[in-house]
Protein backbone atom coordinates (compact mmCIF):
# COMPACT_ATOMS: atom_id res chain seq x y z
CA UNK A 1 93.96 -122.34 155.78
CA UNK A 2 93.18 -119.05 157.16
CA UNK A 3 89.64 -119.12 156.14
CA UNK A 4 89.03 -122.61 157.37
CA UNK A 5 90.87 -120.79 160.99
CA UNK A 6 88.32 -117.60 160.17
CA UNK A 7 85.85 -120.09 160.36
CA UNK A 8 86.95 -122.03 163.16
CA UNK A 9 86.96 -118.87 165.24
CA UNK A 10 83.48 -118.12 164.87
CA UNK A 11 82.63 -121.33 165.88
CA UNK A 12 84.71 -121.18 169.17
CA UNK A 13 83.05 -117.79 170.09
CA UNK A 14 79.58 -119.66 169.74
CA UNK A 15 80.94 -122.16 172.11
CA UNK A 16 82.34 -119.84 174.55
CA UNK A 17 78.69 -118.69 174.60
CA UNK A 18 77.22 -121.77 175.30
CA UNK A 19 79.51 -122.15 178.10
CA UNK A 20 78.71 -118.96 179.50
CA UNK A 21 74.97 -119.14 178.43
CA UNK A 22 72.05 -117.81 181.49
CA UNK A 23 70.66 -120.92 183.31
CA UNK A 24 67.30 -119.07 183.61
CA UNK A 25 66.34 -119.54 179.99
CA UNK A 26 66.92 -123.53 180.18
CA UNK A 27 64.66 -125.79 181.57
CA UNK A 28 67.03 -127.78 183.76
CA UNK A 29 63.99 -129.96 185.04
CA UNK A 30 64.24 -132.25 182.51
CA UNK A 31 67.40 -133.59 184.03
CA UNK A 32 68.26 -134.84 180.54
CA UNK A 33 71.31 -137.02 179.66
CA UNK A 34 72.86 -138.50 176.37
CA UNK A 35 71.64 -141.30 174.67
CA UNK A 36 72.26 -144.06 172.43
CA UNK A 37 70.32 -143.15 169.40
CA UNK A 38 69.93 -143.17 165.71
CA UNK A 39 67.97 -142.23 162.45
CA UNK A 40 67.59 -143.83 159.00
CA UNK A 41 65.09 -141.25 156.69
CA UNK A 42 65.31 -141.55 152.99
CA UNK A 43 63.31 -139.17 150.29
CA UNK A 44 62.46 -138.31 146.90
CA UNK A 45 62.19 -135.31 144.75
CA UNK A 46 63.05 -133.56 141.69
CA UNK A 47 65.41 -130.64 141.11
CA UNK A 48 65.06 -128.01 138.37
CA UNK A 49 67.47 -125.34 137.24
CA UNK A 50 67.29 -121.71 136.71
CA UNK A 51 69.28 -118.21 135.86
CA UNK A 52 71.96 -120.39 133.71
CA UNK A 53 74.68 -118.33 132.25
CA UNK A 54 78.03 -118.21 130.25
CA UNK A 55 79.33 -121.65 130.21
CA UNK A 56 76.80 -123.67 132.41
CA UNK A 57 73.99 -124.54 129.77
CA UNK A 58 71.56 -127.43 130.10
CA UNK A 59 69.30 -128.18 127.51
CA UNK A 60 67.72 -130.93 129.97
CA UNK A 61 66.71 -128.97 133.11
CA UNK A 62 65.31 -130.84 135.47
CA UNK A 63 65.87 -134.70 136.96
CA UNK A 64 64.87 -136.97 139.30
CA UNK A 65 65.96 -137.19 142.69
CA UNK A 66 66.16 -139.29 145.91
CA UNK A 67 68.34 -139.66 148.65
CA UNK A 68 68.54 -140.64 152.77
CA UNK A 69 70.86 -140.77 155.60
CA UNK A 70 71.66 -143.22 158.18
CA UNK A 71 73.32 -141.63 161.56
CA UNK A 72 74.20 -143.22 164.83
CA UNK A 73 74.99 -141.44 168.54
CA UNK A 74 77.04 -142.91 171.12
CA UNK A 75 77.14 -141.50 174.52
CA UNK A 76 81.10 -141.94 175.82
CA UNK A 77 80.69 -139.98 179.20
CA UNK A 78 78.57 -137.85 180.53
CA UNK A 79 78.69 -135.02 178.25
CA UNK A 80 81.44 -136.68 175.51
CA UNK A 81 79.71 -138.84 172.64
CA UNK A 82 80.79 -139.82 168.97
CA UNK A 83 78.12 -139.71 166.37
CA UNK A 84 78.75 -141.20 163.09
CA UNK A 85 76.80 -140.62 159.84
CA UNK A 86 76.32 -141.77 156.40
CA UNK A 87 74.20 -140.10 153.32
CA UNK A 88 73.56 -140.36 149.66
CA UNK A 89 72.01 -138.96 146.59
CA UNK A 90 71.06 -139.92 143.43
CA UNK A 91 69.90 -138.09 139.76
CA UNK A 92 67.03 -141.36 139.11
CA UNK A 93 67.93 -140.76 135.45
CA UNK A 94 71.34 -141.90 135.71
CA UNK A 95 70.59 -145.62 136.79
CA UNK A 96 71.34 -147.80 133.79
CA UNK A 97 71.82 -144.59 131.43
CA UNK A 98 73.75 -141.76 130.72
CA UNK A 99 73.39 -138.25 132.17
CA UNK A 100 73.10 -135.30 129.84
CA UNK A 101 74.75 -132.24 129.52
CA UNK A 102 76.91 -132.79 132.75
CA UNK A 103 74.28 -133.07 134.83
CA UNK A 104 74.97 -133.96 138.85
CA UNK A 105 74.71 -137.86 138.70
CA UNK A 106 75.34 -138.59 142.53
CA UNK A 107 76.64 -138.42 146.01
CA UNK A 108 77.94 -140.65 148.91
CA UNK A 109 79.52 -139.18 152.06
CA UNK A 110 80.81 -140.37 155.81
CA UNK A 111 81.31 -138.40 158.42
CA UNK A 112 82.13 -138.38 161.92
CA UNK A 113 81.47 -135.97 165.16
CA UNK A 114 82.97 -135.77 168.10
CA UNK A 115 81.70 -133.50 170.70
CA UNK A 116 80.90 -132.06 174.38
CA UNK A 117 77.56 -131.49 175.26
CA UNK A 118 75.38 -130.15 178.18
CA UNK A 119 71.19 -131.06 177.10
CA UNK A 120 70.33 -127.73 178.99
CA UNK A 121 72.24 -125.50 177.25
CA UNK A 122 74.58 -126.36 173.95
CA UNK A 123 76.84 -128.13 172.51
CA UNK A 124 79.96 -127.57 170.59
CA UNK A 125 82.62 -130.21 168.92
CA UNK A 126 84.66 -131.05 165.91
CA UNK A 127 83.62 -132.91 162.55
CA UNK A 128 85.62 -134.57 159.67
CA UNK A 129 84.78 -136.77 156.55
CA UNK A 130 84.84 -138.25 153.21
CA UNK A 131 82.97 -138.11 150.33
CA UNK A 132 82.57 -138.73 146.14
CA UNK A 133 80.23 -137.19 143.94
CA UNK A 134 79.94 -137.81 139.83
CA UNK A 135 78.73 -135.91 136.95
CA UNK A 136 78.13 -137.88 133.57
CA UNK A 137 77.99 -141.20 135.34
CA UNK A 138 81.62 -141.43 134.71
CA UNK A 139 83.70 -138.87 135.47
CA UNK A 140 84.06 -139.08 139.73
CA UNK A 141 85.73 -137.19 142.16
CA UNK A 142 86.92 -137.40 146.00
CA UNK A 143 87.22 -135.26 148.59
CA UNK A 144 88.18 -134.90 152.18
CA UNK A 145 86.63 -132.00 154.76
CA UNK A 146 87.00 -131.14 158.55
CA UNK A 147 85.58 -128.02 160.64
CA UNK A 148 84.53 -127.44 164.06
CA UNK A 149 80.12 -127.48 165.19
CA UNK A 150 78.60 -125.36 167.63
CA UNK A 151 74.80 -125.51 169.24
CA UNK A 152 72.99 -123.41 171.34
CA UNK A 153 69.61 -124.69 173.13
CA UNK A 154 67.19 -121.79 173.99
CA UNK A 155 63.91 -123.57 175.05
CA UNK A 156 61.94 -124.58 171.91
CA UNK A 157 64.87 -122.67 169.36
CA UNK A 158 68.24 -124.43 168.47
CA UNK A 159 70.75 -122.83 166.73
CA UNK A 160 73.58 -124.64 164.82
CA UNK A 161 76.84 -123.01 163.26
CA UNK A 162 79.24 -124.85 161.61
CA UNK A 163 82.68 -124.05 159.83
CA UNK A 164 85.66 -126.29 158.03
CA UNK A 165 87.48 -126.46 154.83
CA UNK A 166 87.58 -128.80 151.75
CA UNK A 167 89.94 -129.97 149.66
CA UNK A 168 89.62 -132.43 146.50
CA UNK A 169 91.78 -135.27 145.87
CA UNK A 170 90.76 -136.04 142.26
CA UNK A 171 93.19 -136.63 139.10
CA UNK A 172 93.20 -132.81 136.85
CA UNK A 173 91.94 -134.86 133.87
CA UNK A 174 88.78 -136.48 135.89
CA UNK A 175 86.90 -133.40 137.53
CA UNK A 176 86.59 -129.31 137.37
CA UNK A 177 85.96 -129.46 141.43
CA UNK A 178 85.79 -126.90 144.13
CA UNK A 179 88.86 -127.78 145.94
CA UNK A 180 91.26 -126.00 148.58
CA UNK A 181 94.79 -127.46 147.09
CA UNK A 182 96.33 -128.23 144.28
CA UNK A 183 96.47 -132.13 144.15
CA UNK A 184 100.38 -132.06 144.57
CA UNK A 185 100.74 -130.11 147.61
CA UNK A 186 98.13 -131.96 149.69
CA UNK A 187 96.76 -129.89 152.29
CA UNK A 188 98.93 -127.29 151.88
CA UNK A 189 97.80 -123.13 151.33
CA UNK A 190 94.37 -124.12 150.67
CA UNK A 191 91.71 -121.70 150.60
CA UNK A 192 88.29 -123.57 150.10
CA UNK A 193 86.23 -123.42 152.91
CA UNK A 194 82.17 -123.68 154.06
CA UNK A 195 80.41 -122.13 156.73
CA UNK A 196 76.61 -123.21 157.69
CA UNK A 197 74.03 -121.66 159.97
CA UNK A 198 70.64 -123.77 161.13
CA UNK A 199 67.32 -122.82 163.17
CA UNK A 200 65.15 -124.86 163.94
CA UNK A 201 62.06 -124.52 165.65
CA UNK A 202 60.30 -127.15 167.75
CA UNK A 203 56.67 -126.06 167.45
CA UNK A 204 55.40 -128.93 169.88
CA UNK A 205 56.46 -132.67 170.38
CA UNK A 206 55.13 -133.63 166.95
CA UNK A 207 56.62 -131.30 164.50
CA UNK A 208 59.48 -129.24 163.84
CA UNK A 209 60.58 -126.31 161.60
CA UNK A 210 64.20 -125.53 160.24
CA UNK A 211 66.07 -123.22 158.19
CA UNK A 212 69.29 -123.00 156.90
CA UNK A 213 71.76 -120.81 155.00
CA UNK A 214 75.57 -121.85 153.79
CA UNK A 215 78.22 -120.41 151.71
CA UNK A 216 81.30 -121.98 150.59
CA UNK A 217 84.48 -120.61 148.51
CA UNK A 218 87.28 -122.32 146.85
CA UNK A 219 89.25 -122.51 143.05
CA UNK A 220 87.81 -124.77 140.30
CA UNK A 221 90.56 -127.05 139.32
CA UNK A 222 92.22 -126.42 136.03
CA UNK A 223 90.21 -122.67 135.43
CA UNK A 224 92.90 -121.15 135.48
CA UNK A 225 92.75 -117.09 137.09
CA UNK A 226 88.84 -117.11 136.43
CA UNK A 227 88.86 -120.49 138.67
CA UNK A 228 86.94 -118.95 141.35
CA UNK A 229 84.03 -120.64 142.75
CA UNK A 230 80.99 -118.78 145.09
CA UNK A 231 78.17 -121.22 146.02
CA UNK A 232 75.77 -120.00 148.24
CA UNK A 233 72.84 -122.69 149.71
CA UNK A 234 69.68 -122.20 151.13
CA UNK A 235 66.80 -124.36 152.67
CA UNK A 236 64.03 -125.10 154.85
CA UNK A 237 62.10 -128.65 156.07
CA UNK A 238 58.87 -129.46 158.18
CA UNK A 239 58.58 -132.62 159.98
CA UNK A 240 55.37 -133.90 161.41
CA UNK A 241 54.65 -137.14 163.52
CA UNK A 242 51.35 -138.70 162.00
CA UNK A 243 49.44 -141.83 162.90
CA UNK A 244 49.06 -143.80 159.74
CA UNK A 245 47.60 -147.14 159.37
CA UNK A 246 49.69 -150.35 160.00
CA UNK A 247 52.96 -148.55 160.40
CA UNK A 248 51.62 -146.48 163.60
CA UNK A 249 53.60 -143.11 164.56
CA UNK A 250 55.84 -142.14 161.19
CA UNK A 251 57.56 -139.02 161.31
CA UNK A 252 57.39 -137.14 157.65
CA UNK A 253 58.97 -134.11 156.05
CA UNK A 254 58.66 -131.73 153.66
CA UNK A 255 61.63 -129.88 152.43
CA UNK A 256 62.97 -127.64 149.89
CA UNK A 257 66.91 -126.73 149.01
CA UNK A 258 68.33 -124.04 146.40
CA UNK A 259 71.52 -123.99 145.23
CA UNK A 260 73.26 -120.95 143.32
CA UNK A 261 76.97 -121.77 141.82
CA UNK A 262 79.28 -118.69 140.43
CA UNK A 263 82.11 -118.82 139.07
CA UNK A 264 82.26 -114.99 138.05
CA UNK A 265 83.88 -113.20 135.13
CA UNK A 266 81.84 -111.73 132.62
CA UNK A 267 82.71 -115.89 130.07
CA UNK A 268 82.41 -117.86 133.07
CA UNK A 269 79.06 -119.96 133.91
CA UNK A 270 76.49 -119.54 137.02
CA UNK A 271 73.34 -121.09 137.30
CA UNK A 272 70.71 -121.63 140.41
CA UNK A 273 68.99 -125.04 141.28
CA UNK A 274 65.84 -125.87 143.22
CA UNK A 275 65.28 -129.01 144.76
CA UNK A 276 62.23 -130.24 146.40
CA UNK A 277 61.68 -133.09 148.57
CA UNK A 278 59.32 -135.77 150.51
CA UNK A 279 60.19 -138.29 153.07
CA UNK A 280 60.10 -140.47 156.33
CA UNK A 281 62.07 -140.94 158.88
CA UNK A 282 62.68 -143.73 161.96
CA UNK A 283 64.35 -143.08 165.28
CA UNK A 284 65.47 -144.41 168.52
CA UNK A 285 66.35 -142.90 171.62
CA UNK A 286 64.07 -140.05 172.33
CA UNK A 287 60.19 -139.33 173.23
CA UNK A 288 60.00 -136.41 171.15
CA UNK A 289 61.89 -134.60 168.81
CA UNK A 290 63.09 -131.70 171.02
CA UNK A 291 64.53 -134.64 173.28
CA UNK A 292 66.08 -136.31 170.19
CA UNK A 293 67.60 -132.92 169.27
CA UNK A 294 69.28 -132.28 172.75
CA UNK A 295 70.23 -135.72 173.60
CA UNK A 296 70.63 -137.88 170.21
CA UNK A 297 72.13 -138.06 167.02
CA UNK A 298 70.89 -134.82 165.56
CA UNK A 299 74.03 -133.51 164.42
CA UNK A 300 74.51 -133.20 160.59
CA UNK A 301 76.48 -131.92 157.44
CA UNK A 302 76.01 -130.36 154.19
CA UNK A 303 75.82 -132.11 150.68
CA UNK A 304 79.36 -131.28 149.99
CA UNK A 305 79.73 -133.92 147.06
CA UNK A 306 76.86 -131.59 145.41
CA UNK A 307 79.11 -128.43 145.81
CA UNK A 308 82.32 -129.73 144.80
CA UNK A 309 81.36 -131.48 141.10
CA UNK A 310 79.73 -128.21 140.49
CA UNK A 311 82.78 -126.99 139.40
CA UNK A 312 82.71 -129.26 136.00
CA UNK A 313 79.01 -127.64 135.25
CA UNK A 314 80.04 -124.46 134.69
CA UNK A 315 83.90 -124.97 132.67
């Protein structure tokens, strides 16, 4: 736990930031306020993967992927609101068949925020959830996370921090998963944890550009001393509002996310992934996307499911 409280504290500073944060570089004339809102978006794609080593080796590199999100914001005061969220992803090649070589099959996740927010300035709250992931098509595993979310608005900029720990709840036998206890002493001395930084970039009403970065740390279940997992995450997305025929104003993104998982030792497996993606998405309960971002449902979390059955790839 005292990573997940390492983590915590960062977050907390960011907040006392926000609180503190100079009302000249906010543009309070937008009077803003919290909204009802929501988004579904849904994508496809294909990963590939790279730099294998020791353990982790895939003679069939590359899949098939698609995935989306649905997420709804509820406004419970004038700065308090609840935003829940659901999201999912899939390996196309493992509907009706067998995955190969241990390849990630899928991922389903809920989560839920609760936080304080000012539309001028930031925002800053706490997060919790659920999730399974598979490899193999058969061999799943559960887990359980919670952290603390921080935002700061500067103009067209927002930046997003997050922190919060994992822990799996799956059988020894069933999954090699990044977890933060050992399944008989639940959530007790764990030690996995995540922390996630976001920009993003509001170029004009119609599009938007964000990066991200995240690391996350825990034991592999069952590895024994070598059970050590680093996985460090990177991405970056585009959206663009464009008029198309018959289905008017559709918002549509770009995006591309790469995945490195390390196990260490000199036997032990590592390999990198690269996934790239197109999409759509709908929403209510903004006129532009910088609006959506301060006022709406635009909080979010990490593919955790993805990060925790990596642990089986590289036994």
């Amino acid at each position: 736990m005292k990573s997940f409280f390492r983590a915590s504290a960062a977050v907390v500073a960011i907040s006392v930031f926000v609180s503190t944060g100079h009302a000249a570089d906010m543009d309070y004339e937008r009077a803003l306020e919290l909204a009802v809102s929501g988004k579904v978006e849904s994508w496809v794609g294909g990963s590939f993967i790279t730099s294998q080593s020791g353990d982790a080796d895939f003679d069939d590199d590359s899949y098939g992927v698609g995935g989306g999100g649905v997420v709804i914001g509820l406004p419970l005061g004038p700065n308090l609101s609840i935003q829940s969220d659901v999201s999912w992803e899939r390996n196309f090649d493992s509907i009706g068949g067998d995955v190969e070589d241990n390849l990630f099959s899928h991922s389903f996740q809920i989560a839920s925020h609760i936080s304080w927010r000012d539309p001028n300035r930031g925002l800053f709250g706490i997060f919790g959830g659920i999730g399974s992931a598979d490899f193999d098509t058969d061999s799943e595993g559960t887990y359980r996370f919670v952290g603390g979310e921080a935002q700061i608005y500067l103009d067209n900029f927002t930046l997003y921090a997050q922190g919060g720990t994992i822990w799996s709840v799956s059988d020894d036998d069933q999954l090699g998963a990044l977890e933060s206890v050992d399944d008989s002493e639940c959530c007790g001395n764990g030690h996995a944890f995540f922390v996630r930084g976001v920009g993003r970039w509001f170029i004009d009403p119609v599009s938007r550009l964000q990066f991200e970065g995240s690391y996350a740390n825990g034991d592999v279940d069952g590895a024994g001393d070598t059970g050590n997992m680093d996985i460090f995450e990177w991405g970056a997305r585009y959206d663009r509002m464009v008029g198309l025929p018959v289905l008017g104003d559709t918002n549509l993104f770009v995006a591309y996310r790469g995945n490195r998982f390390d196990k260490g030792g000199s036997d032990d497996g590592a390999f990198t992934e690269h996934t790239v993606m197109v999409g759509t998405s709908v929403s209510f309960g903004a006129d532009s996307m910088a609006n959506f971002d301060r006022t709406g449902a635009s909080l979010d979390t990490p593919n955790i499911g993805r990060w925790v059955i990596s642990g089986e790839q590289v036994e």
